[in-house]
N, C-alpha and C. Protein backbone atom coordinates (compact mmCIF):
# COMPACT_ATOMS: atom_id res chain seq x y z
N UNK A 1 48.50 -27.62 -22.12
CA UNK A 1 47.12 -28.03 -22.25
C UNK A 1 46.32 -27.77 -20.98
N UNK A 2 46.45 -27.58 -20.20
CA UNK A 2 46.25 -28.43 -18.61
C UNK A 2 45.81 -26.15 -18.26
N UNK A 3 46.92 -25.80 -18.58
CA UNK A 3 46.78 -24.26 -18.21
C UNK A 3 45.39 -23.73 -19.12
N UNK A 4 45.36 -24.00 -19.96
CA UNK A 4 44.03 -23.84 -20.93
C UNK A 4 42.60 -24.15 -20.70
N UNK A 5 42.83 -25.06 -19.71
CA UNK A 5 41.45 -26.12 -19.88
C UNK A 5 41.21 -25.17 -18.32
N UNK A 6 42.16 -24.77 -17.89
CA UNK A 6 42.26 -24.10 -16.02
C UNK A 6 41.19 -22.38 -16.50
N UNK A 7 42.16 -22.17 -17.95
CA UNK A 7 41.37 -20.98 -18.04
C UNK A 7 39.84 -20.63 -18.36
N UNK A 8 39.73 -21.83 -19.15
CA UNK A 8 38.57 -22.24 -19.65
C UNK A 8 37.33 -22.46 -18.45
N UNK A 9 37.88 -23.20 -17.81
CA UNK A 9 36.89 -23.71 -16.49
C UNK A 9 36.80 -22.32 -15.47
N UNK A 10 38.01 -21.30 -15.62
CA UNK A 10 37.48 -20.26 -14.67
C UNK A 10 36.66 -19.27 -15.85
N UNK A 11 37.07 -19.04 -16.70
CA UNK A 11 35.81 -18.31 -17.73
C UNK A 11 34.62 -18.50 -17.25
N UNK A 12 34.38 -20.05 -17.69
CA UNK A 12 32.77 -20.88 -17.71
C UNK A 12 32.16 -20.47 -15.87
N UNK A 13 33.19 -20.54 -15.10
CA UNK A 13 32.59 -20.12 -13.72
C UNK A 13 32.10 -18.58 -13.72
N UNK A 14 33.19 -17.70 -14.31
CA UNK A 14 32.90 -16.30 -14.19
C UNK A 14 31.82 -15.73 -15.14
N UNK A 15 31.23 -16.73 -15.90
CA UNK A 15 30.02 -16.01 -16.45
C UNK A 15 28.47 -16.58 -15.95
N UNK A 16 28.95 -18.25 -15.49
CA UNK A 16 27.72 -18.32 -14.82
C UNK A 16 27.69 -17.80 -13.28
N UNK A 17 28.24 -17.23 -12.67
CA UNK A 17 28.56 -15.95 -11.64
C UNK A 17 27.69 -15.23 -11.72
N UNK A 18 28.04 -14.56 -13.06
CA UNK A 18 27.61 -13.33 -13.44
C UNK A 18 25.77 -13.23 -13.21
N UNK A 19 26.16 -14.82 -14.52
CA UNK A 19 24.53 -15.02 -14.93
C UNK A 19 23.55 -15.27 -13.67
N UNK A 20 24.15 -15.73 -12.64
CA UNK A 20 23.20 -16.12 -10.77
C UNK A 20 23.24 -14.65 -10.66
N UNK A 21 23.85 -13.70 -10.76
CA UNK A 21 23.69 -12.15 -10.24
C UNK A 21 23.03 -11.55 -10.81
N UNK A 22 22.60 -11.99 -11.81
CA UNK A 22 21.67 -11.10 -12.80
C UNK A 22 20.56 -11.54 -12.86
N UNK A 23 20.34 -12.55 -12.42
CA UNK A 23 18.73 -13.08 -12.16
C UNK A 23 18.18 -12.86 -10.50
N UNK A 24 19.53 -12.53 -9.81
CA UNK A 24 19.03 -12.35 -8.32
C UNK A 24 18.68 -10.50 -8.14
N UNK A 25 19.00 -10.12 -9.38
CA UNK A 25 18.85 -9.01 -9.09
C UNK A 25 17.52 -8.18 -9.75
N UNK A 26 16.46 -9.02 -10.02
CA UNK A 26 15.79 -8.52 -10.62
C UNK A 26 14.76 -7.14 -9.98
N UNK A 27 14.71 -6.36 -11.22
CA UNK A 27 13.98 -5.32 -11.05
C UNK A 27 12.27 -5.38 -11.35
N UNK A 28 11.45 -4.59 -11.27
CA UNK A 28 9.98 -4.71 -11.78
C UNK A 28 10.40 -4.59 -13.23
N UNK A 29 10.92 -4.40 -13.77
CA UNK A 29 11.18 -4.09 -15.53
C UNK A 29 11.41 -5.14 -15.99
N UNK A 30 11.44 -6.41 -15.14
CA UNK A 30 12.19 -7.77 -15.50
C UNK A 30 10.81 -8.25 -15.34
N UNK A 31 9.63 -7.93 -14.72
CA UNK A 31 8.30 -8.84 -14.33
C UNK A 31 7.47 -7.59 -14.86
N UNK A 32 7.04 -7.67 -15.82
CA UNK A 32 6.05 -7.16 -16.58
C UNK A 32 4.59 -7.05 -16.16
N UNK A 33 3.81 -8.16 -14.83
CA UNK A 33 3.09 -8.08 -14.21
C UNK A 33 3.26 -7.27 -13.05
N UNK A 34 3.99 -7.07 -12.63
CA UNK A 34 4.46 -6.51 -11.23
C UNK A 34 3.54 -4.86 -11.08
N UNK A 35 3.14 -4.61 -9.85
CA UNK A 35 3.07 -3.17 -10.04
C UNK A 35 4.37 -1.97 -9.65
N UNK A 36 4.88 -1.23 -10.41
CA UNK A 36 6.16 -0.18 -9.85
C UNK A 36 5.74 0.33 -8.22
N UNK A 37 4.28 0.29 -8.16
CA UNK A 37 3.80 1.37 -6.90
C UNK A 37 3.63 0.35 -5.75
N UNK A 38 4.12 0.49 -4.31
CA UNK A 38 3.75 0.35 -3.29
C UNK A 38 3.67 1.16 -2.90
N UNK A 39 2.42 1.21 -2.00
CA UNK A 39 1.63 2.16 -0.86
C UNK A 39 2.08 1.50 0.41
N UNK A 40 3.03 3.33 1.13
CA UNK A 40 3.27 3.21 2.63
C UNK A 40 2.70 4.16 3.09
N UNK A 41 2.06 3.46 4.56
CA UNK A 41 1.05 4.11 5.35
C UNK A 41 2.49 5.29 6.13
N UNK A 42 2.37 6.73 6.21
CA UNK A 42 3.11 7.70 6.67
C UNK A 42 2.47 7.97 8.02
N UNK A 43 1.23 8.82 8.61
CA UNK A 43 0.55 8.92 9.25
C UNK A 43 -0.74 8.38 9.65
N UNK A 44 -1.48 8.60 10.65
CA UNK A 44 -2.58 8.27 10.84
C UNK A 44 -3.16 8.67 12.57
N UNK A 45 -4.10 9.89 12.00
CA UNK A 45 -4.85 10.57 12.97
C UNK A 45 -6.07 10.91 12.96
N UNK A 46 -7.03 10.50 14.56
CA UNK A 46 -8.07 9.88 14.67
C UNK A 46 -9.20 11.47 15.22
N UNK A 47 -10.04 11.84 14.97
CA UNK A 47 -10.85 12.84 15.29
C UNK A 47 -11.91 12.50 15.53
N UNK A 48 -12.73 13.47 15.91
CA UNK A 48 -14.34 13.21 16.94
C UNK A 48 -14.73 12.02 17.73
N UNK A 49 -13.07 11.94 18.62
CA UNK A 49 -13.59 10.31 19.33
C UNK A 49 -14.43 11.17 20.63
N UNK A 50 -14.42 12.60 20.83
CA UNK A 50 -15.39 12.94 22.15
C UNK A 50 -17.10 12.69 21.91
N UNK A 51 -17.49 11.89 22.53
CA UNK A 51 -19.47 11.43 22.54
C UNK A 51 -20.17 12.66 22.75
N UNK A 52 -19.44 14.13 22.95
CA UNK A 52 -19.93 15.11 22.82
C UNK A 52 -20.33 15.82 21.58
N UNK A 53 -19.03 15.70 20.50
CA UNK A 53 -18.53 16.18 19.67
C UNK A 53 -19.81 15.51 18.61
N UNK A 54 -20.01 16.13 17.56
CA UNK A 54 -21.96 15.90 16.87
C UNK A 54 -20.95 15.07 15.74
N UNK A 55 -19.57 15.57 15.24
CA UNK A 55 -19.29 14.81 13.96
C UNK A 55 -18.77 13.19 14.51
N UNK A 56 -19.11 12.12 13.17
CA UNK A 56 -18.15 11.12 13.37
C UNK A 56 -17.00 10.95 13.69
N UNK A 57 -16.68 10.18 14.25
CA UNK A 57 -15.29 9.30 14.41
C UNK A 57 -14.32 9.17 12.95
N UNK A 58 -13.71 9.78 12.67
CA UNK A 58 -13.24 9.66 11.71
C UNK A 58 -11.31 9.35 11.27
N UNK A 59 -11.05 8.48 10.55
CA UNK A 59 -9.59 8.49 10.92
C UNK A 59 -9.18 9.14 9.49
N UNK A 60 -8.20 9.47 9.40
CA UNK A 60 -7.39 10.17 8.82
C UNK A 60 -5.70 9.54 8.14
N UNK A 61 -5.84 8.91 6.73
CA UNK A 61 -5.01 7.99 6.55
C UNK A 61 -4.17 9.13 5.95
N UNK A 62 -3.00 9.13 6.38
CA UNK A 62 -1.57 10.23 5.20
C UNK A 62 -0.67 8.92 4.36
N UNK A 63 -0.57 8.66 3.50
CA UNK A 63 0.43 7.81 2.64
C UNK A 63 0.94 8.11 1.71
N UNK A 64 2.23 7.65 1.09
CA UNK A 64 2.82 7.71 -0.14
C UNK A 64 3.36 6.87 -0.79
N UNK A 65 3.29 6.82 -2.34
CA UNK A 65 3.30 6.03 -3.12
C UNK A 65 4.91 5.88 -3.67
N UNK A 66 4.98 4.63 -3.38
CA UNK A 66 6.65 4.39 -3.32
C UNK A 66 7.19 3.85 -4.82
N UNK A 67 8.42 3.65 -5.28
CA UNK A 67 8.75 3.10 -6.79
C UNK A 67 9.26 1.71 -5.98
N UNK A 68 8.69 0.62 -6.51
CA UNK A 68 9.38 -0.45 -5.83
C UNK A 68 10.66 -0.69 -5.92
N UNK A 69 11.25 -0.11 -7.32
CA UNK A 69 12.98 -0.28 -7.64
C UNK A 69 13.01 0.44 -6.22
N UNK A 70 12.66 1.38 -5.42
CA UNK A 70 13.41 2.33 -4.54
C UNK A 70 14.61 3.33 -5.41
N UNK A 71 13.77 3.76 -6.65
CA UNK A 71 14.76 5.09 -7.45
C UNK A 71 13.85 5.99 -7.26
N UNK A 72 14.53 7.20 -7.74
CA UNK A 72 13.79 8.01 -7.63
C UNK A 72 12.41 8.51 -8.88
N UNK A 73 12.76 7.81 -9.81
CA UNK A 73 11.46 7.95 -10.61
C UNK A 73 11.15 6.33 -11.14
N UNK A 74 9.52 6.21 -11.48
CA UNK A 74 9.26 4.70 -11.90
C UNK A 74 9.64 4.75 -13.33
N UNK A 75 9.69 3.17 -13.64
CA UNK A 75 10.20 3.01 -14.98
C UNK A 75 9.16 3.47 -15.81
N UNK A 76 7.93 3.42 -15.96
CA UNK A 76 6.60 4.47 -17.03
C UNK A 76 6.07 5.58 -16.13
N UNK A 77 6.38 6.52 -17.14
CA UNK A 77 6.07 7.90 -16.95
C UNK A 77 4.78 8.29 -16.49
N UNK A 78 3.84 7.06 -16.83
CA UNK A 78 2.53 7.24 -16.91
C UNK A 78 1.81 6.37 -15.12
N UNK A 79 2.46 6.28 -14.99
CA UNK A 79 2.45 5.00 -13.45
C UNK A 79 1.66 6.29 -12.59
N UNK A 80 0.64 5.20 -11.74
CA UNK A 80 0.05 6.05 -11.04
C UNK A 80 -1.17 4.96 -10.25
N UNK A 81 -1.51 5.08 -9.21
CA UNK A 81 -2.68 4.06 -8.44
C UNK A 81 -3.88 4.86 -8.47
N UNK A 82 -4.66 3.72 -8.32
CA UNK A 82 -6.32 4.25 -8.41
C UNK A 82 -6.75 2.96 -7.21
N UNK A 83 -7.67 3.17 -6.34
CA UNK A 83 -7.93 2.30 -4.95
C UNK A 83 -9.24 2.08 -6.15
N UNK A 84 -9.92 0.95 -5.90
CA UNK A 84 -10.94 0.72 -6.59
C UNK A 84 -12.19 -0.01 -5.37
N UNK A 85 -11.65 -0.54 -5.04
CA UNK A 85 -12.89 -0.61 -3.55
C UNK A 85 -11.83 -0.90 -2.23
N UNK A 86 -12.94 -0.59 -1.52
CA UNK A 86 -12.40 -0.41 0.25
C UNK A 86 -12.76 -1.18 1.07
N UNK A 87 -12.79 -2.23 1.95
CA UNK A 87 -13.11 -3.53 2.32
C UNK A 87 -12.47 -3.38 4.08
N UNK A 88 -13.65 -2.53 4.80
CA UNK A 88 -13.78 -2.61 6.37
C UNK A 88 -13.89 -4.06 7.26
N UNK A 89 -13.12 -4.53 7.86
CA UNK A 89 -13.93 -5.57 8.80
C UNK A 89 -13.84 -5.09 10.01
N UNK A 90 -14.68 -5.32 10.84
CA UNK A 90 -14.29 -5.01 12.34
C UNK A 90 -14.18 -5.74 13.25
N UNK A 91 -14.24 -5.76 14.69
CA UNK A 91 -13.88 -6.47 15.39
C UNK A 91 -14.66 -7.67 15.77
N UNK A 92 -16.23 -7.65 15.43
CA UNK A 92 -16.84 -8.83 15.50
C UNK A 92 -16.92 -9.85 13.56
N UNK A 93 -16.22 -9.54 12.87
CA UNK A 93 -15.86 -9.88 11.68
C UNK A 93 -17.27 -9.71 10.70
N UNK A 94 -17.73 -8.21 10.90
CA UNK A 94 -18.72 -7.89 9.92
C UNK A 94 -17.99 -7.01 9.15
N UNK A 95 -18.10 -7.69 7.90
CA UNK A 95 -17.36 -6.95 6.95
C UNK A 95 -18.56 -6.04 5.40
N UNK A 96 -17.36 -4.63 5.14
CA UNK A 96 -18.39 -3.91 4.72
C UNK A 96 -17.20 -4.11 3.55
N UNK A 97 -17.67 -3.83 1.91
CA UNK A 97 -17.10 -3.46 0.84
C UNK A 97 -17.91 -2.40 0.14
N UNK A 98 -17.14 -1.21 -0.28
CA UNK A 98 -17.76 -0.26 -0.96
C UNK A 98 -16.44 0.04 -2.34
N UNK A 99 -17.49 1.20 -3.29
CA UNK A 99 -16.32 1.04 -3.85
C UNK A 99 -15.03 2.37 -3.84
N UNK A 100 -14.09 2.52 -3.93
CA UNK A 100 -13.07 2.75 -3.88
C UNK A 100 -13.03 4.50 -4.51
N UNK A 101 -11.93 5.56 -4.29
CA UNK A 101 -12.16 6.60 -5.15
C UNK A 101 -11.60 6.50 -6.64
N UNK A 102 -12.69 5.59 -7.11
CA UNK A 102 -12.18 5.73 -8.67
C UNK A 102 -12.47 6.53 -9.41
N UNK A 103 -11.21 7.08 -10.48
CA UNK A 103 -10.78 8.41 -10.93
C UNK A 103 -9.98 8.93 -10.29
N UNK A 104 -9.86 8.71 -8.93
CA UNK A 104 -8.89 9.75 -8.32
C UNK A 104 -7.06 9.19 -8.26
N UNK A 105 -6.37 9.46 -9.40
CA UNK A 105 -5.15 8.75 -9.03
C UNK A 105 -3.85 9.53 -8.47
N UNK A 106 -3.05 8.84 -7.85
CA UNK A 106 -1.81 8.86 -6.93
C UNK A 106 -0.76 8.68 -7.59
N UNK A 107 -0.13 9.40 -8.09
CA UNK A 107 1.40 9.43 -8.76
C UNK A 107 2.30 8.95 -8.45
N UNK A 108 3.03 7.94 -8.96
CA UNK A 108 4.14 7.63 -8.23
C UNK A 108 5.28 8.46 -8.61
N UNK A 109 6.46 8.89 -7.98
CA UNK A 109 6.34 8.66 -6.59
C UNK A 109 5.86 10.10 -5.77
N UNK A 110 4.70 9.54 -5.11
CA UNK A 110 4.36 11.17 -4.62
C UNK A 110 4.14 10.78 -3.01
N UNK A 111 3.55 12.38 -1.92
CA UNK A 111 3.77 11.86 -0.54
C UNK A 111 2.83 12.66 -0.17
N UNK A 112 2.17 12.46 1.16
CA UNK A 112 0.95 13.00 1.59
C UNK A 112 -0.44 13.05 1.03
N UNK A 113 -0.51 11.97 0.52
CA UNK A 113 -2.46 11.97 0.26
C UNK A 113 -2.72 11.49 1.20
N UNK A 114 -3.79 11.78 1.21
CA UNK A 114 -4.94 11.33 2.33
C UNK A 114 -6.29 10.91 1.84
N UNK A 115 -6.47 9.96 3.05
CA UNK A 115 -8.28 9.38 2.74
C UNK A 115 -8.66 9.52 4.01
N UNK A 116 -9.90 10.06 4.08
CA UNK A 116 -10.79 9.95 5.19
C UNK A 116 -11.62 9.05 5.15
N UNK A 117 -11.71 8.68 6.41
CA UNK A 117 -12.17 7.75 6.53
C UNK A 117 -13.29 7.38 7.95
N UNK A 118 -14.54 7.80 7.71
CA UNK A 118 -15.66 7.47 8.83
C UNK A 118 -16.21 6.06 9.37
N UNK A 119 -15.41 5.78 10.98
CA UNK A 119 -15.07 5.32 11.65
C UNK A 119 -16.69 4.62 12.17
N UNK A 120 -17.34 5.97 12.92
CA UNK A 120 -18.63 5.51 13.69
C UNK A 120 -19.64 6.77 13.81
N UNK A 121 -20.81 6.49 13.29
CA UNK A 121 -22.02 7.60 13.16
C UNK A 121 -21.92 7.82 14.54
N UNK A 122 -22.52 9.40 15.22
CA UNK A 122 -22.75 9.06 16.36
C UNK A 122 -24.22 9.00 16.37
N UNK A 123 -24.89 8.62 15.90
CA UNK A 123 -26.52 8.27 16.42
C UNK A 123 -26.67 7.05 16.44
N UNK A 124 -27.22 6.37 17.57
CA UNK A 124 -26.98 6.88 18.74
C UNK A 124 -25.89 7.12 19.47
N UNK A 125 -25.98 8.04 20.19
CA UNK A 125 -24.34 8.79 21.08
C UNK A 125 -24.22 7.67 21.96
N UNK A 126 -22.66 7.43 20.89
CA UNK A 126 -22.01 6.27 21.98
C UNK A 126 -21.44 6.52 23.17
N UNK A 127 -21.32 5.28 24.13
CA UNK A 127 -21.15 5.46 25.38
C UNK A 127 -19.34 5.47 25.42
N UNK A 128 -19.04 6.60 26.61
CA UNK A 128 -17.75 6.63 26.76
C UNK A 128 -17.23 5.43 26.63
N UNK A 129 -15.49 5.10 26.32
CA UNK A 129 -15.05 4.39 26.57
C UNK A 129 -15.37 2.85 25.11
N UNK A 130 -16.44 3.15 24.30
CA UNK A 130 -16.62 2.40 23.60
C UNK A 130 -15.42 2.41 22.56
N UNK A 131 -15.14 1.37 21.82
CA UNK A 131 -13.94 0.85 21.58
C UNK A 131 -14.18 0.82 19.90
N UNK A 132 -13.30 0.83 19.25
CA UNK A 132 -13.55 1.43 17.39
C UNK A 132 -12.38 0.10 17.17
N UNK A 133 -12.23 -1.02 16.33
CA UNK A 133 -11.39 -1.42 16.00
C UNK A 133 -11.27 -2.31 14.23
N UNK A 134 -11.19 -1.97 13.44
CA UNK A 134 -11.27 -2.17 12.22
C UNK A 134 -10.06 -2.23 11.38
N UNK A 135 -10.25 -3.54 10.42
CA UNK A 135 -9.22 -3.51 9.43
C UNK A 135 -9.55 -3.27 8.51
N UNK A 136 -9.17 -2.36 7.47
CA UNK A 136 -9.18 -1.86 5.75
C UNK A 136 -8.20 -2.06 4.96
N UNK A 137 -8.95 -2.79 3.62
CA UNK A 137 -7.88 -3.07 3.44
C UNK A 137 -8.47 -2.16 1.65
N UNK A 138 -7.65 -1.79 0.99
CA UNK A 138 -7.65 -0.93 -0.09
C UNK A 138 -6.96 -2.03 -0.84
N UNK A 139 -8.22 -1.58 -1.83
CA UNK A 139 -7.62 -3.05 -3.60
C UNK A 139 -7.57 -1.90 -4.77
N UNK A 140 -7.02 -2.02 -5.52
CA UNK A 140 -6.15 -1.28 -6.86
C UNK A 140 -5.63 -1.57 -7.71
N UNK A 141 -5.37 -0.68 -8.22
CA UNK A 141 -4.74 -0.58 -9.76
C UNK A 141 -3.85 0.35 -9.95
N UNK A 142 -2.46 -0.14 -10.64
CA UNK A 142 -1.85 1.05 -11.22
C UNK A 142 -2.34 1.48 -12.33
N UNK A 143 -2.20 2.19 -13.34
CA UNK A 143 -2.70 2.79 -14.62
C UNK A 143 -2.13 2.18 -15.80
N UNK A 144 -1.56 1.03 -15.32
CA UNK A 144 -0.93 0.13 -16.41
C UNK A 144 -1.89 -1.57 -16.12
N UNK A 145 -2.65 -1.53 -15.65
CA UNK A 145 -3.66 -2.60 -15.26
C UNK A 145 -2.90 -3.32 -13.90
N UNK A 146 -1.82 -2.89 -13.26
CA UNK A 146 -1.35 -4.00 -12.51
C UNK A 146 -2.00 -3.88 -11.02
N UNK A 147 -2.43 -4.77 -10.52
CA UNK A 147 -2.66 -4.97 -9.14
C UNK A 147 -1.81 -4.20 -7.59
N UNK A 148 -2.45 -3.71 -6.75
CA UNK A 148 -1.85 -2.85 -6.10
C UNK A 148 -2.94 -3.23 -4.82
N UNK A 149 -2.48 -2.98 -3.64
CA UNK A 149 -3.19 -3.51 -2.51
C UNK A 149 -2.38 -2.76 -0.90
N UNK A 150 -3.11 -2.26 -0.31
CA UNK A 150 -3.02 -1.34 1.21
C UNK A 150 -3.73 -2.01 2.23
N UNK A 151 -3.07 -2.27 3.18
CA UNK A 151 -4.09 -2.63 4.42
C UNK A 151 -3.33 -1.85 5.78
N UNK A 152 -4.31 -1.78 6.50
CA UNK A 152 -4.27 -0.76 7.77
C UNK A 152 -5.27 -1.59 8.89
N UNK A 153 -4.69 -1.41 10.03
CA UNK A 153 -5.52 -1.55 11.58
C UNK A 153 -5.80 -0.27 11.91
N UNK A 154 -7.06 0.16 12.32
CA UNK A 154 -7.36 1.21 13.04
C UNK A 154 -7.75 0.85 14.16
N UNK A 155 -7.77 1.63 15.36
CA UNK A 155 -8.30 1.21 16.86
C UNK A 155 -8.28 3.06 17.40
N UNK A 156 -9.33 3.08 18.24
CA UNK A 156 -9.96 4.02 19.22
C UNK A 156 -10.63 3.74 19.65
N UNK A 157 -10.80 4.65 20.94
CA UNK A 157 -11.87 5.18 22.10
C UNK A 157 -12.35 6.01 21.99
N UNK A 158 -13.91 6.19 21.87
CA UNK A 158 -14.76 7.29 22.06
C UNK A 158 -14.51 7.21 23.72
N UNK A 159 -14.46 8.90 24.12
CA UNK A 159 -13.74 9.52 25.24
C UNK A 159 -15.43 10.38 25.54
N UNK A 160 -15.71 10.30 27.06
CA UNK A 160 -16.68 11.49 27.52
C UNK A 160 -16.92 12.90 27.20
């Protein structure tokens, strides 16, 4: 009797085992809200910081759109981000919102898009040494309605 009830009690352990491993392991396919896509910032390079130079200050975002499982393809075929507005603050906390490139979408999983991004008019021509420091933060959508969100620090010097 005693050997039975031993087997019994390690069964009942080895499936609720199982069952803690299978809930710790959840995937986005398990959360139906979730978005498949995170956006990682890859590069980021800054142009016309010379007060000579007639164009803006402009930075230059490179990113790619990741599968959150970390496989190599997302679970819908159809998955893809769209930024829907763009939300600047800068260093004295004046904040700008515009809206976003909608229509333009990002495949998951894909690598090297870019957004440009204008930093500081130069009229009037800023003085050397003046200082650029801004946070953006990018709000979205995957193509399945789910929520998706990017934020970045930028910082430069306009140079003589």
């Amino acid at each position: 009797m005693s050997r039975v009830m031993g087997i019994k009690r390690l069964a009942v352990a080895a499936i609720l085992a199982v069952a803690l491993f299978g809930t710790a392991c959840n995937s986005v396919g398990n959360k139906p809200d979730w978005s498949e896509a995170v956006i990682q910032g890859t590069a980021l390079e800054y142009s016309g910081q010379s007060a000579a130079d007639p164009k803006p200050v402009t930075a230059k975002i490179t990113f790619a759109v990741r599968d959150r499982n970390q496989s190599a393809l997302s679970t819908s075929l159809l998955n893809a981000v769209e930024f829907t507005s763009i939300t600047v603050t800068d260093a004295f906390g004046a904040t700008v919102t515009t809206p976003g490139g909608q229509g333009i979408f990002y495949p998951v999983p894909s690598t090297g898009n870019i957004i440009l991004l204008d930093l500081l008019d130069k009229t009037p021509v800023p003085l050397a040494g003046t200082g650029i420091s801004e946070h953006v933060h990018f709000d979205g959508r995957d193509n399945l309605g789910h929520h998706v969100e990017f934020d970045i620090d930028l910082g430069t010097v306009v140079t003589a």
